[in-house]
N, C-alpha and C. Protein backbone atom coordinates (compact mmCIF):
# COMPACT_ATOMS: atom_id res chain seq x y z
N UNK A 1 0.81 -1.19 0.00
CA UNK A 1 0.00 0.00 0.00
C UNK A 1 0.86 1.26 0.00
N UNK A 2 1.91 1.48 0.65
CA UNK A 2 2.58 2.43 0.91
C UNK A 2 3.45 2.71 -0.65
N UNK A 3 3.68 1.54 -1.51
CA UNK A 3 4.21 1.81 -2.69
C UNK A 3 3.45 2.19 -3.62
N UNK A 4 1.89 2.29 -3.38
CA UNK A 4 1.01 3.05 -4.24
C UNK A 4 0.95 4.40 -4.24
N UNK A 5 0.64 4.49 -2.50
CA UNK A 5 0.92 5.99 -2.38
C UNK A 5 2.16 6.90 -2.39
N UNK A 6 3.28 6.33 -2.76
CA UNK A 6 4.20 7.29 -3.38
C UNK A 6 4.62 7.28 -4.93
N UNK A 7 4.16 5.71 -5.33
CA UNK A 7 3.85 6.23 -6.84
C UNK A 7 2.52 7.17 -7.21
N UNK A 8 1.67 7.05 -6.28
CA UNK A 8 1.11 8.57 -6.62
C UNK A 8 1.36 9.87 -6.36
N UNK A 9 2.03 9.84 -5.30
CA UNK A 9 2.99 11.09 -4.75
C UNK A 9 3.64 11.48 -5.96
N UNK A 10 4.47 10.80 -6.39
CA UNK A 10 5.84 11.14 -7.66
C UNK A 10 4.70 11.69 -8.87
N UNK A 11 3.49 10.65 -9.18
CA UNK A 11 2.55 11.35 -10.15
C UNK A 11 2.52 12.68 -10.19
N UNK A 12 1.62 12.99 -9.02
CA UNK A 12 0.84 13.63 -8.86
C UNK A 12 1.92 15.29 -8.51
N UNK A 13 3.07 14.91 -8.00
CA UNK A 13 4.29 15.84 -8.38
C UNK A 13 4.86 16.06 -9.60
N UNK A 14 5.05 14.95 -10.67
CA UNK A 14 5.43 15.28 -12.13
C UNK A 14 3.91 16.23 -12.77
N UNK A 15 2.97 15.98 -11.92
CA UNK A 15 1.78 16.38 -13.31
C UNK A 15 1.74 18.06 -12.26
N UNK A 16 2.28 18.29 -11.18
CA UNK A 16 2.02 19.71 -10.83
C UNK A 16 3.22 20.45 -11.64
N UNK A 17 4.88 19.52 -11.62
CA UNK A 17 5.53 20.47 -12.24
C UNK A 17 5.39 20.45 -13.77
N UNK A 18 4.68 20.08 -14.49
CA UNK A 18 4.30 19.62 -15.70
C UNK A 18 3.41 20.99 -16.02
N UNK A 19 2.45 21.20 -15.13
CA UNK A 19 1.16 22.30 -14.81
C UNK A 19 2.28 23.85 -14.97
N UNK A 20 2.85 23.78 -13.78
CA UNK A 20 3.90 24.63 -13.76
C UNK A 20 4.63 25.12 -14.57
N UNK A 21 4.94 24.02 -15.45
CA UNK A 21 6.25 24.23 -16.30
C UNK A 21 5.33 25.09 -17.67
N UNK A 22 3.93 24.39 -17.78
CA UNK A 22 3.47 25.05 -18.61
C UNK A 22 3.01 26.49 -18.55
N UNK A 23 2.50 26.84 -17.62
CA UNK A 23 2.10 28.19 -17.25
C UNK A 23 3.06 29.31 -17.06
N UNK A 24 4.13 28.87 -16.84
CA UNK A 24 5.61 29.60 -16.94
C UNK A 24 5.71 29.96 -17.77
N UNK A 25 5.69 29.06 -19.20
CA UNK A 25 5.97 28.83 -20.57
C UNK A 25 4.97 30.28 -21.31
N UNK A 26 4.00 29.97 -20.88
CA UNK A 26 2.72 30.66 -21.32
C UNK A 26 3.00 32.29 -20.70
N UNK A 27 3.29 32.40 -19.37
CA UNK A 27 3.65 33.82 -19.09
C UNK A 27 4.81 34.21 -19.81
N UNK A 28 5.77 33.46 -20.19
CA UNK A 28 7.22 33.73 -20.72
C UNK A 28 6.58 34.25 -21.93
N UNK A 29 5.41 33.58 -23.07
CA UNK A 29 5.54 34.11 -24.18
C UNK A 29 4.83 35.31 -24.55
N UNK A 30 3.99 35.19 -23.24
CA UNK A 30 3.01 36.31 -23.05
C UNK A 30 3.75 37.58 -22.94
N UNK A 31 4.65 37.82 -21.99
CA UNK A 31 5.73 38.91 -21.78
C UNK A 31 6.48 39.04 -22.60
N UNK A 32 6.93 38.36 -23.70
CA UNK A 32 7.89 38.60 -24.93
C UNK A 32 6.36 39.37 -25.82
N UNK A 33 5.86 39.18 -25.85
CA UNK A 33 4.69 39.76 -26.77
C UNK A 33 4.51 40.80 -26.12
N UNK A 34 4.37 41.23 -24.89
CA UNK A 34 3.92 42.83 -24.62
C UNK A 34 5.16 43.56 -24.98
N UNK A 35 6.36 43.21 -24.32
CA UNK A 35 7.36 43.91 -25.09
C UNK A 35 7.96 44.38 -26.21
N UNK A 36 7.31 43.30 -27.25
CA UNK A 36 7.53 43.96 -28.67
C UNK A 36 6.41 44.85 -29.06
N UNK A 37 5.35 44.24 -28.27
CA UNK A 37 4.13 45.63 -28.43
C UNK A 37 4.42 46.65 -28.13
N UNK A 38 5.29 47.16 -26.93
CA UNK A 38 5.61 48.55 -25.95
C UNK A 38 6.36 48.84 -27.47
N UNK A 39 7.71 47.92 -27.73
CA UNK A 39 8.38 48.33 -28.87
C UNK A 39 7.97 48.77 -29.91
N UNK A 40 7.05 48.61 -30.61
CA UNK A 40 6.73 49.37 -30.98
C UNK A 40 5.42 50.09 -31.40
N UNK A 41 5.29 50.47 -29.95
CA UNK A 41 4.43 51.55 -29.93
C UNK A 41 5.29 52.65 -30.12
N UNK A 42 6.58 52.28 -28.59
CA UNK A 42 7.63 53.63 -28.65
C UNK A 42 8.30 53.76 -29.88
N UNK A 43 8.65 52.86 -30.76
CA UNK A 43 9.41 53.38 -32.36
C UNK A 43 8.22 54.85 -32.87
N UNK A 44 7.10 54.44 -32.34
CA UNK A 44 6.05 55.78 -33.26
C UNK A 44 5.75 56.90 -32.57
N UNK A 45 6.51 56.75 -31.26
CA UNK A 45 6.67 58.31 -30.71
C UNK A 45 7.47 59.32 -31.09
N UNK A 46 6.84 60.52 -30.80
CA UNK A 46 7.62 61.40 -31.71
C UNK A 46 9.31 61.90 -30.48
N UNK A 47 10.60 61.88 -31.13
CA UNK A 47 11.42 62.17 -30.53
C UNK A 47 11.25 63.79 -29.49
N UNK A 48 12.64 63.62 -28.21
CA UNK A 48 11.97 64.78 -27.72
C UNK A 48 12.49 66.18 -28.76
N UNK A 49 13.94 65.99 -29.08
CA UNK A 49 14.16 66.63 -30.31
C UNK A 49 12.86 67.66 -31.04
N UNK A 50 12.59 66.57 -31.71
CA UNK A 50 11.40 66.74 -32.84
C UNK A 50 10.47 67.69 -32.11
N UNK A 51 9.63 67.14 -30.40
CA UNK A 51 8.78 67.85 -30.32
C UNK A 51 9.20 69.16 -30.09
N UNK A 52 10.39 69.42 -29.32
CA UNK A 52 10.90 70.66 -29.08
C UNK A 52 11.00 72.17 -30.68
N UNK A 53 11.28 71.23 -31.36
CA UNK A 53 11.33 71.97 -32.26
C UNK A 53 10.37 72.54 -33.19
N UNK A 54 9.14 71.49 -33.07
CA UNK A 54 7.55 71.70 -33.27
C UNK A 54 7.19 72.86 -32.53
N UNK A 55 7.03 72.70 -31.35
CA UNK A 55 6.82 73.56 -30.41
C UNK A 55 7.56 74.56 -30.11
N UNK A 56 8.92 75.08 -30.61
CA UNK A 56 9.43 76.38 -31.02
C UNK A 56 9.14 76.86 -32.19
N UNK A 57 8.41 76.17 -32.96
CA UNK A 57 7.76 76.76 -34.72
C UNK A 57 6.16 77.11 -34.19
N UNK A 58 5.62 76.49 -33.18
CA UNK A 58 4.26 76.50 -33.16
C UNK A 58 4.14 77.86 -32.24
N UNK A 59 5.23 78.47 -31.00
CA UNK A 59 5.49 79.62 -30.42
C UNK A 59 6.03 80.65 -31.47
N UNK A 60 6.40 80.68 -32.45
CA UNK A 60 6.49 81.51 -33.20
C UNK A 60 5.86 81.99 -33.86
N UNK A 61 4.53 80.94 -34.24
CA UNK A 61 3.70 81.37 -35.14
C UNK A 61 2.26 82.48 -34.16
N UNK A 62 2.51 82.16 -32.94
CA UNK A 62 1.36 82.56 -32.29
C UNK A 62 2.31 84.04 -31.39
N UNK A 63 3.30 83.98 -31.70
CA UNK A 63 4.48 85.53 -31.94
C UNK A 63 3.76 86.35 -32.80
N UNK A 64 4.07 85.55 -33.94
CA UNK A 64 3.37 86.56 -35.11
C UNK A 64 2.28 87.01 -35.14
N UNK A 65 0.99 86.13 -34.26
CA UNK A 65 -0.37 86.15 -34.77
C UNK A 65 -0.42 87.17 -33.99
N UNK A 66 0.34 87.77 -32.10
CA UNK A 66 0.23 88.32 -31.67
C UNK A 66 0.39 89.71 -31.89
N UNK A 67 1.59 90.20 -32.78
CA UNK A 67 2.19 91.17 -33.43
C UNK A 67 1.15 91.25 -34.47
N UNK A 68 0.91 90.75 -34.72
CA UNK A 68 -0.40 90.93 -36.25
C UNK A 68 -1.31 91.67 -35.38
N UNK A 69 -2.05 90.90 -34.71
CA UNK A 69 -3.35 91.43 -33.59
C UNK A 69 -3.11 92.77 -32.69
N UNK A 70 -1.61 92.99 -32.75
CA UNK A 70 -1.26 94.61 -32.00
C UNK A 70 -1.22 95.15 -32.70
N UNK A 71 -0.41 94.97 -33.89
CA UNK A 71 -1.04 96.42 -34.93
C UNK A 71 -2.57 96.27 -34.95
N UNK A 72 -3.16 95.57 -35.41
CA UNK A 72 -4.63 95.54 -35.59
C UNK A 72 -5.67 96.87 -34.56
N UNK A 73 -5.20 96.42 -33.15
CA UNK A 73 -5.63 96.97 -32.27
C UNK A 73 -4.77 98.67 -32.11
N UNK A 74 -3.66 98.47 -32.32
CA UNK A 74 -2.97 99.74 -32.48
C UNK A 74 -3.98 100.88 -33.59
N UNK A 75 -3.85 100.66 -34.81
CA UNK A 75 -4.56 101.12 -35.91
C UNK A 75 -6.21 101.24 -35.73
N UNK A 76 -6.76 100.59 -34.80
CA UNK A 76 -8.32 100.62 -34.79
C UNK A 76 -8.58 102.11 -33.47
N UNK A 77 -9.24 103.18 -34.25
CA UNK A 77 -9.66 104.11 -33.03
C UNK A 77 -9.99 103.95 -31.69
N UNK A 78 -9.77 104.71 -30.76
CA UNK A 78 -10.91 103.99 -29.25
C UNK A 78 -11.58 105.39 -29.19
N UNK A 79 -12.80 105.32 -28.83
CA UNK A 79 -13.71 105.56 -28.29
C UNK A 79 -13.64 107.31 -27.62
């Protein structure tokens, strides 16, 4: 009797690390897949470079619109 119950012991231990081994497997490939997802998401972000320099063209233009809008107001009579 006692040699049943440790050939089920040894079973019933190969089929947990068996369980184990698979679910490991399964998170392992799962996490290689989000990471090439993050990858490239970040390849399609815009550099900080880039935005900086967007955003010193986009302050310039609202320079100008401002200087436009002071003469405007300069040149219009008051009251």
């Amino acid at each position: 009797m006692i040699e049943a119950g440790v050939s089920a012991s040894i079973a019933l231990l190969a089929a947990i690390a068996a369980v184990t081994n698979r679910v490991h497997a399964r998170i392992s490939s799962l996490d290689n897949r989000v990471d090439r997802v993050e990858l490239r998401m970040a390849e399609n972000y815009v550099s900080k470079a880039e935005f900086h320099g967007t955003l010193g063209d986009l302050k310039n233009h609202m320079i100008r619109i401002e200087q436009k809008l002071d003469t405007f107001i300069a040149a219009y009579p008051k009251d």
